[in-house]
N, C-alpha and C. Protein backbone atom coordinates (compact mmCIF):
# COMPACT_ATOMS: atom_id res chain seq x y z
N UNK A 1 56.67 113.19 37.42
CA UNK A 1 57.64 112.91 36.36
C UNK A 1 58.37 114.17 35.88
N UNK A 2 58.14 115.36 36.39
CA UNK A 2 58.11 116.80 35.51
C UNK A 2 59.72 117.09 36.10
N UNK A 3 60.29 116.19 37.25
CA UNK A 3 61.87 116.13 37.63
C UNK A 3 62.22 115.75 36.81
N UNK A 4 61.95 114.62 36.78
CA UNK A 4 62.79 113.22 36.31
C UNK A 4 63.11 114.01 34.81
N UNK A 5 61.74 114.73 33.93
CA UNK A 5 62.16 114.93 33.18
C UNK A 5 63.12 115.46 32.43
N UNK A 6 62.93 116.61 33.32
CA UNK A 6 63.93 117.94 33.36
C UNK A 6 65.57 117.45 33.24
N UNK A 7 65.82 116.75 34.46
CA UNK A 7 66.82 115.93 34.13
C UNK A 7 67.32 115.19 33.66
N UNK A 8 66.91 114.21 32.32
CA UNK A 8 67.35 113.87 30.96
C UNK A 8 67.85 115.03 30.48
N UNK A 9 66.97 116.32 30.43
CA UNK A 9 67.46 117.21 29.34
C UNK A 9 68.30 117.58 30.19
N UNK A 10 68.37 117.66 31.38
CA UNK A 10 70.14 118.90 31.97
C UNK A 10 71.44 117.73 31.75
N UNK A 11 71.13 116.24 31.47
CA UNK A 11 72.13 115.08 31.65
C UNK A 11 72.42 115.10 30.05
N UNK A 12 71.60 115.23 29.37
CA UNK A 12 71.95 115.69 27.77
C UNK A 12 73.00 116.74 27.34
N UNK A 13 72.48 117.91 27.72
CA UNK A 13 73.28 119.31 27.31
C UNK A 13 74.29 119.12 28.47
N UNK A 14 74.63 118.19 29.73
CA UNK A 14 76.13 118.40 30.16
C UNK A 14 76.63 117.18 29.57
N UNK A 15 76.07 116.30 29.36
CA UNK A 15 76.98 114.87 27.80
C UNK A 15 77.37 115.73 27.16
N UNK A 16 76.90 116.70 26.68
CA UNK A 16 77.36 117.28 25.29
C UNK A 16 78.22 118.26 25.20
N UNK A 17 78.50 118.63 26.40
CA UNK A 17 79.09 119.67 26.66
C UNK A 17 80.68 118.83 27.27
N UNK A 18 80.44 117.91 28.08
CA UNK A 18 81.67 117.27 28.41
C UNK A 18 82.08 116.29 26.94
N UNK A 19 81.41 116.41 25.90
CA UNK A 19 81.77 115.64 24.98
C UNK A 19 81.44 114.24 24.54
N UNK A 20 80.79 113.64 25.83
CA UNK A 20 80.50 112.56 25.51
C UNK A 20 78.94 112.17 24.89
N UNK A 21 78.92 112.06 23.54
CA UNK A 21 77.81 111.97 22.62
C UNK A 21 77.25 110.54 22.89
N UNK A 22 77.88 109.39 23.51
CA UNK A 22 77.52 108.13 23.06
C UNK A 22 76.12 108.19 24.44
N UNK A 23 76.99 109.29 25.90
CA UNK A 23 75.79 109.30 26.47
C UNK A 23 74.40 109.94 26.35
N UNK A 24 75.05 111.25 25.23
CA UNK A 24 73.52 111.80 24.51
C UNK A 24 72.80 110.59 23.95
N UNK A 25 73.27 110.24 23.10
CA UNK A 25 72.77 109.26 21.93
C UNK A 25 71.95 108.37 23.32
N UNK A 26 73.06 107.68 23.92
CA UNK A 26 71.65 107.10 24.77
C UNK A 26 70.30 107.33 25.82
N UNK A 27 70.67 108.68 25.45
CA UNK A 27 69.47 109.28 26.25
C UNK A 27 68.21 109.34 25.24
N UNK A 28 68.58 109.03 23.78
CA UNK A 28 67.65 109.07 23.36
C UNK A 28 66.58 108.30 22.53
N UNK A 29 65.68 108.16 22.25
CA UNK A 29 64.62 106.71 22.20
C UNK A 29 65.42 106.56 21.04
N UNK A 30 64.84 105.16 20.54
CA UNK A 30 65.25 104.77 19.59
C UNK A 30 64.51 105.03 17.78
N UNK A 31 63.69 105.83 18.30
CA UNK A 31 62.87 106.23 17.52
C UNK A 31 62.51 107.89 17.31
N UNK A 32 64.09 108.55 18.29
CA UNK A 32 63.84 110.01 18.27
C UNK A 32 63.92 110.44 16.98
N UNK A 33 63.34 111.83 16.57
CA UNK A 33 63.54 112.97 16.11
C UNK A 33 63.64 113.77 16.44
N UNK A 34 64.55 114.69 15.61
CA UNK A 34 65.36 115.91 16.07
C UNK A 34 65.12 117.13 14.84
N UNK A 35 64.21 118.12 15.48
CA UNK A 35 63.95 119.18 14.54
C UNK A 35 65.07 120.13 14.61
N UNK A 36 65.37 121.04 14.06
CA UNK A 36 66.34 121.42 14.07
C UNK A 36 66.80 122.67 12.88
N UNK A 37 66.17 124.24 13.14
CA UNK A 37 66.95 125.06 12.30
C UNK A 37 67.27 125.06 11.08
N UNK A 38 68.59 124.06 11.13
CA UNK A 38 69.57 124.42 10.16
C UNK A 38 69.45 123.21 9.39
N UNK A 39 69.14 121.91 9.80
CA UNK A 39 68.85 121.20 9.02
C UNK A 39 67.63 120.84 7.91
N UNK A 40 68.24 119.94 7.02
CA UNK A 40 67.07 119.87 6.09
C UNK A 40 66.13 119.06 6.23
N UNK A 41 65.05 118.97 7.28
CA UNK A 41 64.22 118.16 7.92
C UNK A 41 64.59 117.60 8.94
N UNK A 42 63.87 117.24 9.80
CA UNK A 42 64.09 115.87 10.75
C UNK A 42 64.97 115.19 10.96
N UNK A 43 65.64 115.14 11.79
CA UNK A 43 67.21 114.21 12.10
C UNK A 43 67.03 112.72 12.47
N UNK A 44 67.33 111.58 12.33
CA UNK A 44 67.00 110.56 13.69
C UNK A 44 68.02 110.47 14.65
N UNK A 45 68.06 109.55 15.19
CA UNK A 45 68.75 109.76 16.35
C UNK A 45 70.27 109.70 16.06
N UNK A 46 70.65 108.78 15.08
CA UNK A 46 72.34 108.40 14.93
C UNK A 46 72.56 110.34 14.15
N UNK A 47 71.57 110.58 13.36
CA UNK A 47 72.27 111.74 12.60
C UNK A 47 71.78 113.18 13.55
N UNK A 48 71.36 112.89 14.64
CA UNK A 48 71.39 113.91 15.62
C UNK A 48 72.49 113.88 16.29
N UNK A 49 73.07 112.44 16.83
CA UNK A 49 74.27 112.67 17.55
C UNK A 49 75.31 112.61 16.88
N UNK A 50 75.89 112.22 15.18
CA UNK A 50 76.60 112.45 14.22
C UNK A 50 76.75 114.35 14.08
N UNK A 51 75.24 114.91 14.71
CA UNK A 51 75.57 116.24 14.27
C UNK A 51 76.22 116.97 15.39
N UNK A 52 75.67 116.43 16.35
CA UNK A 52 76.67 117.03 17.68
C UNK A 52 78.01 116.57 17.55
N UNK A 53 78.49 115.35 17.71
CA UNK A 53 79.44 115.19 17.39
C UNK A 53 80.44 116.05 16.84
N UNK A 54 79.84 116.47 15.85
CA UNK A 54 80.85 117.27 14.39
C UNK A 54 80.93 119.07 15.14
N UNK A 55 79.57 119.26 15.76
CA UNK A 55 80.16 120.49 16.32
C UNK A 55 80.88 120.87 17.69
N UNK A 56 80.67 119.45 18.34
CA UNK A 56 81.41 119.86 19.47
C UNK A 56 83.10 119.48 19.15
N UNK A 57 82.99 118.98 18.28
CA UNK A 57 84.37 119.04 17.25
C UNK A 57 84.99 120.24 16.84
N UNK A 58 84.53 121.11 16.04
CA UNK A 58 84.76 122.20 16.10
C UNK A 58 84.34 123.50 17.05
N UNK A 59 83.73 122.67 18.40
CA UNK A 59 83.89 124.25 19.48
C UNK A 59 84.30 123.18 20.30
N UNK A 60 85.54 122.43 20.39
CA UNK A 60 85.70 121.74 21.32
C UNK A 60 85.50 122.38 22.98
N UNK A 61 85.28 123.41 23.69
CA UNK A 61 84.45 123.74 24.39
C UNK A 61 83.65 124.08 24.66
N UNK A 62 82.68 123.55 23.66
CA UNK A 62 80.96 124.33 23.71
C UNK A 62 80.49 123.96 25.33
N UNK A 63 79.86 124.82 25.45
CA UNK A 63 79.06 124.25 27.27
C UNK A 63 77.88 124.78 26.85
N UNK A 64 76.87 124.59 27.67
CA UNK A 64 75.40 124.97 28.14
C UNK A 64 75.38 125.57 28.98
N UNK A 65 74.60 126.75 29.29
CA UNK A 65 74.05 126.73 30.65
C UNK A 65 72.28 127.09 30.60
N UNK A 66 72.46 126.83 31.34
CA UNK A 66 70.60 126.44 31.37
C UNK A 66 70.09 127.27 32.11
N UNK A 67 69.05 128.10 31.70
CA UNK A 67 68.86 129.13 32.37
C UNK A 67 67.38 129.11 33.37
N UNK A 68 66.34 128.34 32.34
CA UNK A 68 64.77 127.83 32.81
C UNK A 68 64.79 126.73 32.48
N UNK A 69 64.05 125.86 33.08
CA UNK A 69 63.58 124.94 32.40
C UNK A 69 62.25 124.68 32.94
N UNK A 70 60.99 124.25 32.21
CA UNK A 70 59.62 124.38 32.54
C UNK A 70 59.32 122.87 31.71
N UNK A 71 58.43 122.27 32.93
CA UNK A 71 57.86 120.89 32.38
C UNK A 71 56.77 120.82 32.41
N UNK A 72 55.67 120.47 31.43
CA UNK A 72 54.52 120.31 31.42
C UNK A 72 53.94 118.94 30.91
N UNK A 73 53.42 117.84 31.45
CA UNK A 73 53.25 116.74 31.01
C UNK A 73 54.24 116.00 30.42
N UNK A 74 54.74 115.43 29.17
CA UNK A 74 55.43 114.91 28.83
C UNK A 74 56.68 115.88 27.85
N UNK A 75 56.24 117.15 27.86
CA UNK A 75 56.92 117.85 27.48
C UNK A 75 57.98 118.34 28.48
N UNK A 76 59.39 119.52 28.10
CA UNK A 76 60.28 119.83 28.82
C UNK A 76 60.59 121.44 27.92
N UNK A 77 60.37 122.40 28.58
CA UNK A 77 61.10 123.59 27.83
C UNK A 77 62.33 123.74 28.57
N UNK A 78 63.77 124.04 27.72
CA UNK A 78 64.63 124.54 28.16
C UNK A 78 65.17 125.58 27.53
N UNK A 79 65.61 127.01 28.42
CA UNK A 79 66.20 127.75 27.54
C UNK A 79 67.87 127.91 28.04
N UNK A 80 68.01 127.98 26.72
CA UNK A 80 69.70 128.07 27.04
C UNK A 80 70.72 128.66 26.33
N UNK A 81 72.07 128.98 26.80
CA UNK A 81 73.22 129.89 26.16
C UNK A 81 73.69 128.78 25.83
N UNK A 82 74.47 128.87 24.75
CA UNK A 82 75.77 128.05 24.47
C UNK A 82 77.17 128.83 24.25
N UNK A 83 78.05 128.48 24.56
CA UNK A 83 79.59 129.42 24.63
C UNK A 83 80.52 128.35 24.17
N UNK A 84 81.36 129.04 23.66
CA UNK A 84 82.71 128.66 23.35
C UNK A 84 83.56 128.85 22.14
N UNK A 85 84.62 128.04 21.77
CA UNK A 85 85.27 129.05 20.81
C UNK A 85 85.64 128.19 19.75
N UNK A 86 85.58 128.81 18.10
CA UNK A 86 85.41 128.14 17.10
C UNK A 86 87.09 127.97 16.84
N UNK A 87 87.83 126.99 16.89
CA UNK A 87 88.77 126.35 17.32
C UNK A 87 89.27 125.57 15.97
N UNK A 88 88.21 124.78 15.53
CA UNK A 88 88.26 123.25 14.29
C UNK A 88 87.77 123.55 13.52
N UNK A 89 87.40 122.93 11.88
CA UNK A 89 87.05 122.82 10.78
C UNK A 89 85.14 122.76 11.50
N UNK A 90 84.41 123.32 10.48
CA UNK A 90 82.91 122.87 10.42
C UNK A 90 82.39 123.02 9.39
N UNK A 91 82.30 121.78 8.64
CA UNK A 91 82.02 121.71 7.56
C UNK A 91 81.78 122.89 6.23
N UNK A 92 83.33 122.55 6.40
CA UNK A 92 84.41 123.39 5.15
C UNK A 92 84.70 125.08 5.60
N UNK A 93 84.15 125.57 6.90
CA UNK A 93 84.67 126.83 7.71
C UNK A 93 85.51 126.75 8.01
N UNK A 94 86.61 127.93 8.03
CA UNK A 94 87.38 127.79 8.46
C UNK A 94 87.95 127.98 10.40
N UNK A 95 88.15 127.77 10.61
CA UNK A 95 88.24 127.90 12.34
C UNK A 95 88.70 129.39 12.58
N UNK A 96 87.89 130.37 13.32
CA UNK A 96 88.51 132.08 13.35
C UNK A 96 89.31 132.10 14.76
N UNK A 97 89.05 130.74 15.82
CA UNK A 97 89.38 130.99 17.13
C UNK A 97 88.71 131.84 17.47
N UNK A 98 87.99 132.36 16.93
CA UNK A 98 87.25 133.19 18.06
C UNK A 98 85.70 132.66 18.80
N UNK A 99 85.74 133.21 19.84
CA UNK A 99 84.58 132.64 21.00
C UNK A 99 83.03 133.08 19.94
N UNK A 100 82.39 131.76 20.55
CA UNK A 100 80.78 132.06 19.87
C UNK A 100 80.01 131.93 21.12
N UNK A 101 78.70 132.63 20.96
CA UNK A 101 77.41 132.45 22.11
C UNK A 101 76.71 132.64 21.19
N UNK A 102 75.64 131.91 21.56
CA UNK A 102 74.00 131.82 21.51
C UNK A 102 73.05 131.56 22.00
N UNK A 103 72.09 131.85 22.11
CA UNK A 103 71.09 131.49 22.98
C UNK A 103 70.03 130.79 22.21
N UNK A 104 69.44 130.04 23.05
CA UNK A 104 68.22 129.28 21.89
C UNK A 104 67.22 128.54 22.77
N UNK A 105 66.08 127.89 23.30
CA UNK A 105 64.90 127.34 23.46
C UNK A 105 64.86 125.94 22.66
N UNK A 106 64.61 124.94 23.57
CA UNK A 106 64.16 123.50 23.57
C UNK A 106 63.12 123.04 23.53
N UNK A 107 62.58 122.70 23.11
CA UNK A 107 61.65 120.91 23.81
C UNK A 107 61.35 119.66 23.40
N UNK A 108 61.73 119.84 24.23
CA UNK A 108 61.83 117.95 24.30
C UNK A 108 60.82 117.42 24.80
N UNK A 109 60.28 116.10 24.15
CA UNK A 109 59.41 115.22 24.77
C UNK A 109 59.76 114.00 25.13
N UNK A 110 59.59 113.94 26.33
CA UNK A 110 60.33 112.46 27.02
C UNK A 110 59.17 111.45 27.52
N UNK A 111 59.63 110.39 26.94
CA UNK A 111 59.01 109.36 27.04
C UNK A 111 59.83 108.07 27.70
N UNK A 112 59.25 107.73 28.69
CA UNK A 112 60.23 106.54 29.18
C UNK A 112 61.60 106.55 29.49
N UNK A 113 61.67 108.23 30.22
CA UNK A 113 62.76 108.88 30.62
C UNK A 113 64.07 108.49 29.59
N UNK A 114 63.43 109.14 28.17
CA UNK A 114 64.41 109.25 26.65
C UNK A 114 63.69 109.82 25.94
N UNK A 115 64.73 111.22 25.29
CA UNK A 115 64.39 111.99 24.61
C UNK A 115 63.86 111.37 23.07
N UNK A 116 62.03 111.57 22.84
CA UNK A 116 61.35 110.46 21.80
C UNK A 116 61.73 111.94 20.64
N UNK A 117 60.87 112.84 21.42
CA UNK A 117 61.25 114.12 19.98
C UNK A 117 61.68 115.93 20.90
N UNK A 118 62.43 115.95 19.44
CA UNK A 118 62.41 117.41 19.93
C UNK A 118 62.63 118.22 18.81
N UNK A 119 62.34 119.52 19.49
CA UNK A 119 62.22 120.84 18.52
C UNK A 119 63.15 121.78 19.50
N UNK A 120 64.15 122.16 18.40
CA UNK A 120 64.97 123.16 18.62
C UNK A 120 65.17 124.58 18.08
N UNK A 121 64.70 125.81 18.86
CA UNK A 121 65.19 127.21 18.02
C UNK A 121 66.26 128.05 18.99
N UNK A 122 66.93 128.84 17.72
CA UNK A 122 67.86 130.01 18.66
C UNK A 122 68.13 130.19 17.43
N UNK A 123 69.39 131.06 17.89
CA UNK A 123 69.58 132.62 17.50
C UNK A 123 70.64 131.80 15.74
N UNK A 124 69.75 131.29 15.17
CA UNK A 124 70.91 130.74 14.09
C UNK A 124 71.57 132.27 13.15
N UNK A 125 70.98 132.99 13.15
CA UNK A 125 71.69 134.09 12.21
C UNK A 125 73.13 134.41 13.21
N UNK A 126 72.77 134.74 14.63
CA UNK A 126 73.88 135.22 15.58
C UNK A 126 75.29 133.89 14.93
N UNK A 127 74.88 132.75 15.04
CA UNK A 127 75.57 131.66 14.94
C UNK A 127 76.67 131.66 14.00
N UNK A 128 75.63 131.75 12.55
CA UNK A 128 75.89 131.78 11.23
C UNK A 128 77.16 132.80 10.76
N UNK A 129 76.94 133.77 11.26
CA UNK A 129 77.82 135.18 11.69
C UNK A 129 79.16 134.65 12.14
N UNK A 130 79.04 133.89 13.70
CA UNK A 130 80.28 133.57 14.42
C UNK A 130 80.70 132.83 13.65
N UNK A 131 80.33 132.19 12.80
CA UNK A 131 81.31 130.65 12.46
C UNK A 131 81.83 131.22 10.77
N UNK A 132 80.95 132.73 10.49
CA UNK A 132 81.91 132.70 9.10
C UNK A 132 81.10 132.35 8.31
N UNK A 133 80.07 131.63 8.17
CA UNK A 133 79.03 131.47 7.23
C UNK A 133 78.02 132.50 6.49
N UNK A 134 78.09 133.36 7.26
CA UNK A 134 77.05 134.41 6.72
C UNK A 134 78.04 135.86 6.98
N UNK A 135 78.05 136.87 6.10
CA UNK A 135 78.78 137.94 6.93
C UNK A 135 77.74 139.20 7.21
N UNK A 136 77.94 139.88 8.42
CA UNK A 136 77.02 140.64 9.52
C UNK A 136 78.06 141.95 9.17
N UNK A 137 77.12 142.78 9.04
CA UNK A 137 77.71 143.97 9.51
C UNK A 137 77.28 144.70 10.71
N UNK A 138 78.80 145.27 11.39
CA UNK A 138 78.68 145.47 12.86
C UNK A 138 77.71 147.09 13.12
């Protein structure tokens, strides 16, 4: 199963990257949670893909690339860059056009080839910086 798995999560982060959320969303159980950084607890599934949504909105070219990915039982680690350029509004930022990267670590647990839960970290300060939310000195 340690394929099969892997590939939900690479069919996820390229949905999301080509934009289409409705095929994230259905990749994922109906009973997912989504840990997540920046949020204030636990996501479910509609307000996980409500949150992608909104940022691939404002990096209308965010991509992935996937650098490892390691499966162990029902689990999936992926690590990965994200690129692209802050373009749109994100909630109340203003858009700088300028390009963002980050890097950050996954996992996901798949169940019944659909993402049931996951835990997400990366580089949120790097992030926070690009989008104008926090200011960094160089």
């Amino acid at each position: 199963m340690s394929e099969e798995n892997k590939a939900v999560v690479r069919g996820s982060l390229e949905s999301f990257s080509n934009g289409n959320i409705d095929a994230c969303k259905a990749m994922m159980a109906d009973n997912h949670v989504f840990h997540f950084p920046l949020a204030d607890g636990p996501m479910d599934r509609d307000n996980h893909a409500g949150a992608m949504g909104m940022f691939k909105a404002a990096i209308p070219d965010l991509t992935f690339e996937i650098h490892d990915q390691v499966s162990d039982g029902d689990k999936v680690v992926t690590r990965f860059t994200a690129t692209g350029t802050f373009t749109n509004e994100f909630q109340g930022l203003a858009p700088s056009g300028e390009g963002i990267e980050f890097s950050g670590i996954s996992i996901a647990q798949i169940v019944d080839g659909k993402s049931a839960e996951e835990w997400e970290s990366f580089d949120t300060m790097a992030l926070m910086g690009q989008l104008g939310a926090i200011h960094t000195h160089h």
